[in-house]
PDB file of N, CA and C in Angstrom:
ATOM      1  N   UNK A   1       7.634  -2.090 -29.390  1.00  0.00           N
ATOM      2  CA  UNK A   1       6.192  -2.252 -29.513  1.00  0.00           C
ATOM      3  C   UNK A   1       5.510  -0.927 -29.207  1.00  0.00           C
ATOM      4  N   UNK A   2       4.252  -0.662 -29.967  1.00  0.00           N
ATOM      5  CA  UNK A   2       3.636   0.682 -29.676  1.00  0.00           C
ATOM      6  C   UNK A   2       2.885   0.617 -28.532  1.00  0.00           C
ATOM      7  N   UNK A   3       2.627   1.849 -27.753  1.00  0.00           N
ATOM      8  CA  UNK A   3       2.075   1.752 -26.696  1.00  0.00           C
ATOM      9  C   UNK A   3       0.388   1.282 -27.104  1.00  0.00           C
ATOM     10  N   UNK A   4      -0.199   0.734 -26.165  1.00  0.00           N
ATOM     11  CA  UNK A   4      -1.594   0.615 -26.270  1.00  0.00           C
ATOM     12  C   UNK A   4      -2.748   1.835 -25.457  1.00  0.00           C
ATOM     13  N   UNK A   5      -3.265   2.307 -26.022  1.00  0.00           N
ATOM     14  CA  UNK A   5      -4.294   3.183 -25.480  1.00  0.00           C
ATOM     15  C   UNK A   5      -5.817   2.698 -25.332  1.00  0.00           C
ATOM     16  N   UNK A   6      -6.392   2.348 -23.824  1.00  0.00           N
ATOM     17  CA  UNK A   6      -7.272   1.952 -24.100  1.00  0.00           C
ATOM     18  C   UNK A   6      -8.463   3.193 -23.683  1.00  0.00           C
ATOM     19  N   UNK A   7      -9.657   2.844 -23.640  1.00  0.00           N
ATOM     20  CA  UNK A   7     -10.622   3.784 -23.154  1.00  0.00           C
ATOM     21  C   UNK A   7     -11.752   3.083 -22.632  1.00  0.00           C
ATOM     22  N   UNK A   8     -11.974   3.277 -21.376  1.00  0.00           N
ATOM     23  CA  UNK A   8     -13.514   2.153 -20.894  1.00  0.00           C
ATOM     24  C   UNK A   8     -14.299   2.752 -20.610  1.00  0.00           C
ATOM     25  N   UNK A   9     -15.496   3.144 -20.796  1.00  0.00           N
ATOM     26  CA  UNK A   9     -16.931   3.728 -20.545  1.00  0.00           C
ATOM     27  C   UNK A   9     -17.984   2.662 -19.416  1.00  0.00           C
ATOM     28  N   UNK A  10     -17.854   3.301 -18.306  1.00  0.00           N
ATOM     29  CA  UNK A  10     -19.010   2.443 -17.514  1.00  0.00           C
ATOM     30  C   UNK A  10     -19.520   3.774 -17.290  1.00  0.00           C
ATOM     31  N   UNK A  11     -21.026   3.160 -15.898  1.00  0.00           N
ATOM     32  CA  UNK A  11     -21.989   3.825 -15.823  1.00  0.00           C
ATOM     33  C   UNK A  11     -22.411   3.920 -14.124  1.00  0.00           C
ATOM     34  N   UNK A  12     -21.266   4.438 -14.002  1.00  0.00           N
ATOM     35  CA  UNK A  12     -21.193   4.576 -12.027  1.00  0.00           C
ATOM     36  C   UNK A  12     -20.433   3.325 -11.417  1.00  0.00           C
ATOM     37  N   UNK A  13     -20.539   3.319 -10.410  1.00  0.00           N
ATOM     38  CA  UNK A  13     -19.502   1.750  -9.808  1.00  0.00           C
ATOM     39  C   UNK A  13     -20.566   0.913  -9.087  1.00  0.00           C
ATOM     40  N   UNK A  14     -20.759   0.215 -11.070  1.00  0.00           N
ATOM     41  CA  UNK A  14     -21.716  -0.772 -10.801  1.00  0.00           C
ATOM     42  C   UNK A  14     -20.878  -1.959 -10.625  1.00  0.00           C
ATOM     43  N   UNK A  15     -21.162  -3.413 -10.424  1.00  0.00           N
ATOM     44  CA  UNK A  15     -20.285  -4.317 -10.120  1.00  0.00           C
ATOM     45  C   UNK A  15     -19.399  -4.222 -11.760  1.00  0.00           C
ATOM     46  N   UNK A  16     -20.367  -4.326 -12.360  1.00  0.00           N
ATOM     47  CA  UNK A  16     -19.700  -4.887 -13.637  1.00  0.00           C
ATOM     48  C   UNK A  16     -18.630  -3.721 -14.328  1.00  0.00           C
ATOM     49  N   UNK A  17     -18.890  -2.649 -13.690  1.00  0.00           N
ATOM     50  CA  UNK A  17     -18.053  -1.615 -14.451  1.00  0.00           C
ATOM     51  C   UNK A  17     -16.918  -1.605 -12.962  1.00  0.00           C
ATOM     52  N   UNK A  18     -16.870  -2.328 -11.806  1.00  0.00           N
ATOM     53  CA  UNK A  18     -15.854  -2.236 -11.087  1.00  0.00           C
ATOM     54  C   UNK A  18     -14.713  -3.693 -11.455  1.00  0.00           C
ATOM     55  N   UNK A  19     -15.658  -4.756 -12.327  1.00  0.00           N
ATOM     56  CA  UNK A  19     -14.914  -5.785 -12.902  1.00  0.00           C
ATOM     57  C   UNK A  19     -13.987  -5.334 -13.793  1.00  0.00           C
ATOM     58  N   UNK A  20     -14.618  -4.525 -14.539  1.00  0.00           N
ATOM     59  CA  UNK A  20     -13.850  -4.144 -15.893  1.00  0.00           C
ATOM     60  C   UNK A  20     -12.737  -3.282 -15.801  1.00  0.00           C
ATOM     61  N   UNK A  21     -12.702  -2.780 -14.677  1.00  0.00           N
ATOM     62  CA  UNK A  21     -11.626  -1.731 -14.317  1.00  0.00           C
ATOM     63  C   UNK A  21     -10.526  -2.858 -13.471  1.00  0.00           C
ATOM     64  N   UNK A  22     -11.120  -3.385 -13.172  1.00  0.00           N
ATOM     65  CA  UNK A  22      -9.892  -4.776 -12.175  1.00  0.00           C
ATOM     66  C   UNK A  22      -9.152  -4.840 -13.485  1.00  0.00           C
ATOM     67  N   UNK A  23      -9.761  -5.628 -14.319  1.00  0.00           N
ATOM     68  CA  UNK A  23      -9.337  -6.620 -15.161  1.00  0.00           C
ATOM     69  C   UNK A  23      -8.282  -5.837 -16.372  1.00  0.00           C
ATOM     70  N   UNK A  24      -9.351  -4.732 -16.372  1.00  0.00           N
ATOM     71  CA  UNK A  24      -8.059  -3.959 -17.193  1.00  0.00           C
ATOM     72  C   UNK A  24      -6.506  -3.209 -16.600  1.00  0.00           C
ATOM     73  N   UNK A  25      -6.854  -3.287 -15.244  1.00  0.00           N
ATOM     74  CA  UNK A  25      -5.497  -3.144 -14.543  1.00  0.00           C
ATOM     75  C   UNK A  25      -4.745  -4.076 -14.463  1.00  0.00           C
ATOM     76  N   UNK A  26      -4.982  -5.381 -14.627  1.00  0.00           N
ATOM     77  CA  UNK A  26      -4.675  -6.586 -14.280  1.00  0.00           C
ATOM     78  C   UNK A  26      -3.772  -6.775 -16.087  1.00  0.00           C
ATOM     79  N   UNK A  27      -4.463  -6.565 -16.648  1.00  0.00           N
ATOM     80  CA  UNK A  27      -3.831  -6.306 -18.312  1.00  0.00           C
ATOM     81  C   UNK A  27      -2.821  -5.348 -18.091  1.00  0.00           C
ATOM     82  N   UNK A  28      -2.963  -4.264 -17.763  1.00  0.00           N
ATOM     83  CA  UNK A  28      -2.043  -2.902 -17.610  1.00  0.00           C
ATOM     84  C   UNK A  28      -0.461  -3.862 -17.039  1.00  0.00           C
ATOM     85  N   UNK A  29      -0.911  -4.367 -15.725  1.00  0.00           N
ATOM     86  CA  UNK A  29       0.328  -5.347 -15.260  1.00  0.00           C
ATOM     87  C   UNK A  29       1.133  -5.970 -16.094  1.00  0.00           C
ATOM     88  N   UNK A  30      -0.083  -6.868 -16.589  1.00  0.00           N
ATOM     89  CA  UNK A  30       0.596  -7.889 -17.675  1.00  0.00           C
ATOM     90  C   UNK A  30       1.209  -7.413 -18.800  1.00  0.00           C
ATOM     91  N   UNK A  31       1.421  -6.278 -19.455  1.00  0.00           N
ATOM     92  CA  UNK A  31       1.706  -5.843 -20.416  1.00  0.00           C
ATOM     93  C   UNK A  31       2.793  -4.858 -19.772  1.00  0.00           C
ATOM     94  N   UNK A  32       3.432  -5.102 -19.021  1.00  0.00           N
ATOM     95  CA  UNK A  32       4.290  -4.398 -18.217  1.00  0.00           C
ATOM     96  C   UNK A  32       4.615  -2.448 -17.994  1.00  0.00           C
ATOM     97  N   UNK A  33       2.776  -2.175 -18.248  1.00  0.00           N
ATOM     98  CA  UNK A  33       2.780  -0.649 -18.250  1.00  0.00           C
ATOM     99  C   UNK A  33       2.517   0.117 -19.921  1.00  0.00           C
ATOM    100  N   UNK A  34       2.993  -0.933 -20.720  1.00  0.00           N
ATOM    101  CA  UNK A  34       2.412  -0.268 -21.873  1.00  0.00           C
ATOM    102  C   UNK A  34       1.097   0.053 -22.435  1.00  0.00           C
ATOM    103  N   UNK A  35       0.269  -0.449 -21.739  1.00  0.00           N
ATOM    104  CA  UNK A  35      -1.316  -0.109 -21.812  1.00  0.00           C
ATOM    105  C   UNK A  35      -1.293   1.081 -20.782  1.00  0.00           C
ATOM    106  N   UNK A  36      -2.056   2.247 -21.939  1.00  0.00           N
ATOM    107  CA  UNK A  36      -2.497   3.701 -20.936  1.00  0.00           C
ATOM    108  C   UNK A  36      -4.175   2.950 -21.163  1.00  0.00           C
ATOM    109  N   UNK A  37      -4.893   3.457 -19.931  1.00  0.00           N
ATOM    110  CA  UNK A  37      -6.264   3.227 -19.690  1.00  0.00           C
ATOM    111  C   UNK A  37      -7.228   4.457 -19.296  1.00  0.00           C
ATOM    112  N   UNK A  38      -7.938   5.172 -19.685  1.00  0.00           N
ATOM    113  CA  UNK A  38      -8.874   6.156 -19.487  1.00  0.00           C
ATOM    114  C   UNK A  38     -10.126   5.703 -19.220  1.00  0.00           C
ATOM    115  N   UNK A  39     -10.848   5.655 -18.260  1.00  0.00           N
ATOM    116  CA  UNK A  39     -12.049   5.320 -17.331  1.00  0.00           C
ATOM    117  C   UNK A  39     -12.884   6.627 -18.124  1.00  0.00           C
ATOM    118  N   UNK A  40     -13.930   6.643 -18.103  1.00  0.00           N
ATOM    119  CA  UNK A  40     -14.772   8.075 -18.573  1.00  0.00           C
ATOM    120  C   UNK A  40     -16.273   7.009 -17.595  1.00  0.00           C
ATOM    121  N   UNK A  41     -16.966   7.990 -17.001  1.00  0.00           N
ATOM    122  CA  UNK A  41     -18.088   7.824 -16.313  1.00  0.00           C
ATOM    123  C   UNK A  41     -19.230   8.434 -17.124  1.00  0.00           C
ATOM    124  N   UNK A  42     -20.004   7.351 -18.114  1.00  0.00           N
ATOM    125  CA  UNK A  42     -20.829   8.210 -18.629  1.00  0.00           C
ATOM    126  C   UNK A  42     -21.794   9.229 -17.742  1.00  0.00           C
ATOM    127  N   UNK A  43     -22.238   8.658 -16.673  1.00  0.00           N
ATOM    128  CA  UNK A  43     -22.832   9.431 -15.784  1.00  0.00           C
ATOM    129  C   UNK A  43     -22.271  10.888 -15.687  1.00  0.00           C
ATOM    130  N   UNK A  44     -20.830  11.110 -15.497  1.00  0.00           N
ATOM    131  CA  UNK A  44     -20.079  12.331 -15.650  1.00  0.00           C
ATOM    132  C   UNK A  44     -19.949  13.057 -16.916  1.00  0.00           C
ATOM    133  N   UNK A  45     -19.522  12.547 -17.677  1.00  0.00           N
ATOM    134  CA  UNK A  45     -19.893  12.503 -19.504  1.00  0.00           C
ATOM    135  C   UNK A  45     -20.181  12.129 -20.317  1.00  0.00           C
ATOM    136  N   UNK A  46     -21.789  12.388 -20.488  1.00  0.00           N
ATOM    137  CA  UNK A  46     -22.057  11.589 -21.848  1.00  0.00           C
ATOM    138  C   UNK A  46     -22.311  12.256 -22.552  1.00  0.00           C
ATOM    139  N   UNK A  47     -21.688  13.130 -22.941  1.00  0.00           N
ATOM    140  CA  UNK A  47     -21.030  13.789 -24.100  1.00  0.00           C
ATOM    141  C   UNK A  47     -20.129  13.101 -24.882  1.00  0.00           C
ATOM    142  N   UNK A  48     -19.030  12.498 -23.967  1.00  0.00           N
ATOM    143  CA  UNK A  48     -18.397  12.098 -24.630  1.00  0.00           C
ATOM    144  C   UNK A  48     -18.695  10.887 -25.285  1.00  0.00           C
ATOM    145  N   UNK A  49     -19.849  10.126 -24.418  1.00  0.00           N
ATOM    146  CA  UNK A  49     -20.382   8.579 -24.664  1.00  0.00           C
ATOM    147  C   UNK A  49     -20.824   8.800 -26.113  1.00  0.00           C
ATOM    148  N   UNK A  50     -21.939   9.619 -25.947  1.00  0.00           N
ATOM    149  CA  UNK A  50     -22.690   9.836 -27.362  1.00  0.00           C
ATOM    150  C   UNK A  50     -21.023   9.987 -28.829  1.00  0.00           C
ATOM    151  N   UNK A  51     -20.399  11.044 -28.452  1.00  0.00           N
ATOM    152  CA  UNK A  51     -19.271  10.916 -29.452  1.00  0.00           C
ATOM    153  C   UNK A  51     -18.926   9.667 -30.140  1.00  0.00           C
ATOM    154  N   UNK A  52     -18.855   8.939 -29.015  1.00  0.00           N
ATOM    155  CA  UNK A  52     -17.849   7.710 -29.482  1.00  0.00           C
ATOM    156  C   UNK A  52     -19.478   6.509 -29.629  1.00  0.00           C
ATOM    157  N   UNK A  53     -20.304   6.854 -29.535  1.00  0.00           N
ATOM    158  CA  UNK A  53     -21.243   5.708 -29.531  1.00  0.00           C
ATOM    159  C   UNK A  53     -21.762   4.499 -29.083  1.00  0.00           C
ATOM    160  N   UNK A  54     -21.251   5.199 -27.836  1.00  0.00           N
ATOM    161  CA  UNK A  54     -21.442   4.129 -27.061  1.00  0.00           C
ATOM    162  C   UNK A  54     -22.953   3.959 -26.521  1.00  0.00           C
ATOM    163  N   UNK A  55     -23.638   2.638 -26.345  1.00  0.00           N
ATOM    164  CA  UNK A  55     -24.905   2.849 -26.107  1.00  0.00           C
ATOM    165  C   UNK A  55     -25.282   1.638 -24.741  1.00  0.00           C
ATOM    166  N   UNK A  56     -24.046   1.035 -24.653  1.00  0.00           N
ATOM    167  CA  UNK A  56     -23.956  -0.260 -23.338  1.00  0.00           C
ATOM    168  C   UNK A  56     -22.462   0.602 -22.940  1.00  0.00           C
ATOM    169  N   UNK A  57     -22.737   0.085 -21.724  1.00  0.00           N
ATOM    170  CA  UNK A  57     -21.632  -0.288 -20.833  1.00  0.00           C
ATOM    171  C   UNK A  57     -21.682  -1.034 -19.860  1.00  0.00           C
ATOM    172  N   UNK A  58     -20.448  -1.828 -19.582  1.00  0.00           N
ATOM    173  CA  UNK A  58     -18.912  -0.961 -19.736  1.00  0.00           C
ATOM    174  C   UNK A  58     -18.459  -1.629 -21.371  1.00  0.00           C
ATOM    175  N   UNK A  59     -18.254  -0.134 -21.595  1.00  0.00           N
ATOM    176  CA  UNK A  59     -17.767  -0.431 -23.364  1.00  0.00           C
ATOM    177  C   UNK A  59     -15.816  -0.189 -23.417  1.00  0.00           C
ATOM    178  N   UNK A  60     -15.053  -1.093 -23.699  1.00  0.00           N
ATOM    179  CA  UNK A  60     -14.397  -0.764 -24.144  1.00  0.00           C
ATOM    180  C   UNK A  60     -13.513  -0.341 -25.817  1.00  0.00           C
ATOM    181  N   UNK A  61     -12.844   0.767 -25.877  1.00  0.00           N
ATOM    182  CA  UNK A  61     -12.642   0.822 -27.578  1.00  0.00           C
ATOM    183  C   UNK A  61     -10.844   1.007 -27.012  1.00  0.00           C
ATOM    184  N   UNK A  62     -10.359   0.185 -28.125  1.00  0.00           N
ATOM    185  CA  UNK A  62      -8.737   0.285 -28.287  1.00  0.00           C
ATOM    186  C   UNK A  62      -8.409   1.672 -29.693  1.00  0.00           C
ATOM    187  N   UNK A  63      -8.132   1.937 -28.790  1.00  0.00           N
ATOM    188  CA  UNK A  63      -8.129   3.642 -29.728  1.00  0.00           C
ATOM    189  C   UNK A  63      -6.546   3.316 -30.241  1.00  0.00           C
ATOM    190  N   UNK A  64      -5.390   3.105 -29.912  1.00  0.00           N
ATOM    191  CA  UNK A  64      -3.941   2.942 -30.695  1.00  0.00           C
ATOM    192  C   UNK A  64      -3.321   1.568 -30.117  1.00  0.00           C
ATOM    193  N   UNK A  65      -2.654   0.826 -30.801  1.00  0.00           N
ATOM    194  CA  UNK A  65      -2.624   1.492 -32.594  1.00  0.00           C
ATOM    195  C   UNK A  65      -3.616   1.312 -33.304  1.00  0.00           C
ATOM    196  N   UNK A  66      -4.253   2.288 -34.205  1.00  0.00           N
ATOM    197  CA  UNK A  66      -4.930   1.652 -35.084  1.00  0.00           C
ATOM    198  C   UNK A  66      -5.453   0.248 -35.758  1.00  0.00           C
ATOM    199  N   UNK A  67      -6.089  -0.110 -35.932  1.00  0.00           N
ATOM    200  CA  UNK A  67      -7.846   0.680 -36.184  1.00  0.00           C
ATOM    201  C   UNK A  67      -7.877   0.775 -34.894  1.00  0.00           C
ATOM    202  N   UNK A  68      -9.431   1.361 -34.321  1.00  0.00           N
ATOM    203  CA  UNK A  68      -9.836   1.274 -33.409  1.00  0.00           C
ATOM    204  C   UNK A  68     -11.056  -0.294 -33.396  1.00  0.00           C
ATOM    205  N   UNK A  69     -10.627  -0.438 -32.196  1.00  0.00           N
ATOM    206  CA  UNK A  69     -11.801  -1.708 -31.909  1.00  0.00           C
ATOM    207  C   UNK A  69     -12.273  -1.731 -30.146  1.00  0.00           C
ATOM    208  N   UNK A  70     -13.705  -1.849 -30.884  1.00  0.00           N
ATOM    209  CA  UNK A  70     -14.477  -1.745 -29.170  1.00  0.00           C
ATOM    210  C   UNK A  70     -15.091  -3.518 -28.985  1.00  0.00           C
ATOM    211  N   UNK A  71     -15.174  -3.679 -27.586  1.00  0.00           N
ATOM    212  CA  UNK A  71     -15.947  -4.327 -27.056  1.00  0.00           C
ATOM    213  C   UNK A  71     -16.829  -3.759 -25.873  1.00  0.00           C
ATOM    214  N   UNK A  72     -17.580  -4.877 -25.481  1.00  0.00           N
ATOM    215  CA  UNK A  72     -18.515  -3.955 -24.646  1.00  0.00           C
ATOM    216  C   UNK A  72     -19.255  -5.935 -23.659  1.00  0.00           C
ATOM    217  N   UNK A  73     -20.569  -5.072 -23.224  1.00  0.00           N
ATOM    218  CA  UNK A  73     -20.598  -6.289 -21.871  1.00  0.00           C
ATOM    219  C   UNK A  73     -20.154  -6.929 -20.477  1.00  0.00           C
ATOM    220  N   UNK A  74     -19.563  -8.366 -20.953  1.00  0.00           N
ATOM    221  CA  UNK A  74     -19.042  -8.742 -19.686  1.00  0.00           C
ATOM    222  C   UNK A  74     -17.135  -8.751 -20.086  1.00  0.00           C
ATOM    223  N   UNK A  75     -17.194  -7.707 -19.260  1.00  0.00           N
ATOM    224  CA  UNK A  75     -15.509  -7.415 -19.516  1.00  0.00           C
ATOM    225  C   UNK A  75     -14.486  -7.531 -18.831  1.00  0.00           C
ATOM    226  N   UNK A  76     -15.019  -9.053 -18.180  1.00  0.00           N
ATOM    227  CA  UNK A  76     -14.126  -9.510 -16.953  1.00  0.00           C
ATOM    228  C   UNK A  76     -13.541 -10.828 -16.998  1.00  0.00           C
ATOM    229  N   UNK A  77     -13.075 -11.203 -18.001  1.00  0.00           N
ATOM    230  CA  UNK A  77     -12.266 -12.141 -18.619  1.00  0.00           C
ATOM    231  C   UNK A  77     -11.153 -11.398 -19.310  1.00  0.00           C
ATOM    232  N   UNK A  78      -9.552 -11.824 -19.323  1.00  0.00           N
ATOM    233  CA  UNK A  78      -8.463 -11.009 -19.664  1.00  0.00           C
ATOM    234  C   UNK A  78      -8.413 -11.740 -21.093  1.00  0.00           C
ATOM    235  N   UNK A  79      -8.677 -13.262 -21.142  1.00  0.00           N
ATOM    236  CA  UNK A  79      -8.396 -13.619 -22.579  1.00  0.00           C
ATOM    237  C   UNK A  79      -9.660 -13.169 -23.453  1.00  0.00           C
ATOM    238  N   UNK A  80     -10.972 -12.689 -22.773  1.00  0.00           N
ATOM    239  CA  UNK A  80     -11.647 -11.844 -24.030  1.00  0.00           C
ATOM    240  C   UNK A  80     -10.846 -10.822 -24.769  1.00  0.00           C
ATOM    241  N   UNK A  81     -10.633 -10.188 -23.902  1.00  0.00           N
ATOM    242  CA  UNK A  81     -10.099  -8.569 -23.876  1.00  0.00           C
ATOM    243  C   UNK A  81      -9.243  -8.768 -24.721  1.00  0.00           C
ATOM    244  N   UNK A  82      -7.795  -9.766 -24.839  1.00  0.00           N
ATOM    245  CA  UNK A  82      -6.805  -9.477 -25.450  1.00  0.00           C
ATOM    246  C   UNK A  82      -7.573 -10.165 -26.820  1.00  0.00           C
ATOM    247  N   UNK A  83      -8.168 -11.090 -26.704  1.00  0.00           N
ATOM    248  CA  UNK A  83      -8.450 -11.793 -28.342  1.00  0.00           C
ATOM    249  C   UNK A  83      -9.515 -10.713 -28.915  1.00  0.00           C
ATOM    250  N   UNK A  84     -10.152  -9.864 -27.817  1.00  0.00           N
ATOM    251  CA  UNK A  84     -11.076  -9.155 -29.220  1.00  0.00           C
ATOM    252  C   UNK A  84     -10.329  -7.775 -29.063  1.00  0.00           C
ATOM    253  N   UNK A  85      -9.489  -7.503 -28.568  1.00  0.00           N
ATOM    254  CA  UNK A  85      -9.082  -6.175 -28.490  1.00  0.00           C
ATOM    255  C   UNK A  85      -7.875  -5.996 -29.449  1.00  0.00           C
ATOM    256  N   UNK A  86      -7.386  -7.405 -29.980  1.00  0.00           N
ATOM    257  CA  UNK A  86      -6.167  -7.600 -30.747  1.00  0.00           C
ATOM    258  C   UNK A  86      -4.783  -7.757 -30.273  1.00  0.00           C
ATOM    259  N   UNK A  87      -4.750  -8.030 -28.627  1.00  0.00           N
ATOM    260  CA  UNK A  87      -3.707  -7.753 -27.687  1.00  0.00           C
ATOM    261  C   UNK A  87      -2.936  -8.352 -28.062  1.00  0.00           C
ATOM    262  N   UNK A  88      -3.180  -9.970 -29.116  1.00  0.00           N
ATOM    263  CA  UNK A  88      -2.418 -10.806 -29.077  1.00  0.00           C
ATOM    264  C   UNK A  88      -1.509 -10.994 -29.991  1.00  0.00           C
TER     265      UNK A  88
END
């Protein structure tokens, strides 16, 4: 199986961007390490936010494998994540 690359955009360690980082570790587990995860703080870069278009957070985008697909909101449910992220 290909590795998964994810990328999450929050906006300081607000509750909801400290949910989204649980939950995606909690995935990282479950997937026994094959999910890489990159945190980006728009507050720190939004440079990069603007790039990728992000305009909410906490946004996540599944960058590999291909396509890419984002969600964004409440990102503290694991069966969102995998059904809109394609985990499944």
């Amino acid at each position: 199986m290909h590795p998964i690359c994810l990328r999450l955009y929050v906006t300081g360690q607000t509750p909801s961007a400290e949910r989204a980082i649980a939950t995606l570790e909690e995935l990282r587990k479950d997937f026994d390490g094959r999910i890489s995860v990159e945190v980006i703080d728009v507050l720190d870069d939004p440079v990069a936010a603007l790039s990728d278009d992000v305009y909410a957070t906490p946004t996540v985008f599944r960058i590999a494998p291909a396509p890419v697909r984002r969600l964004f909101g409440d990102l503290s449910r694991k069966e969102t994540l995998i059904l809109g992220l394609g985990l499944a």
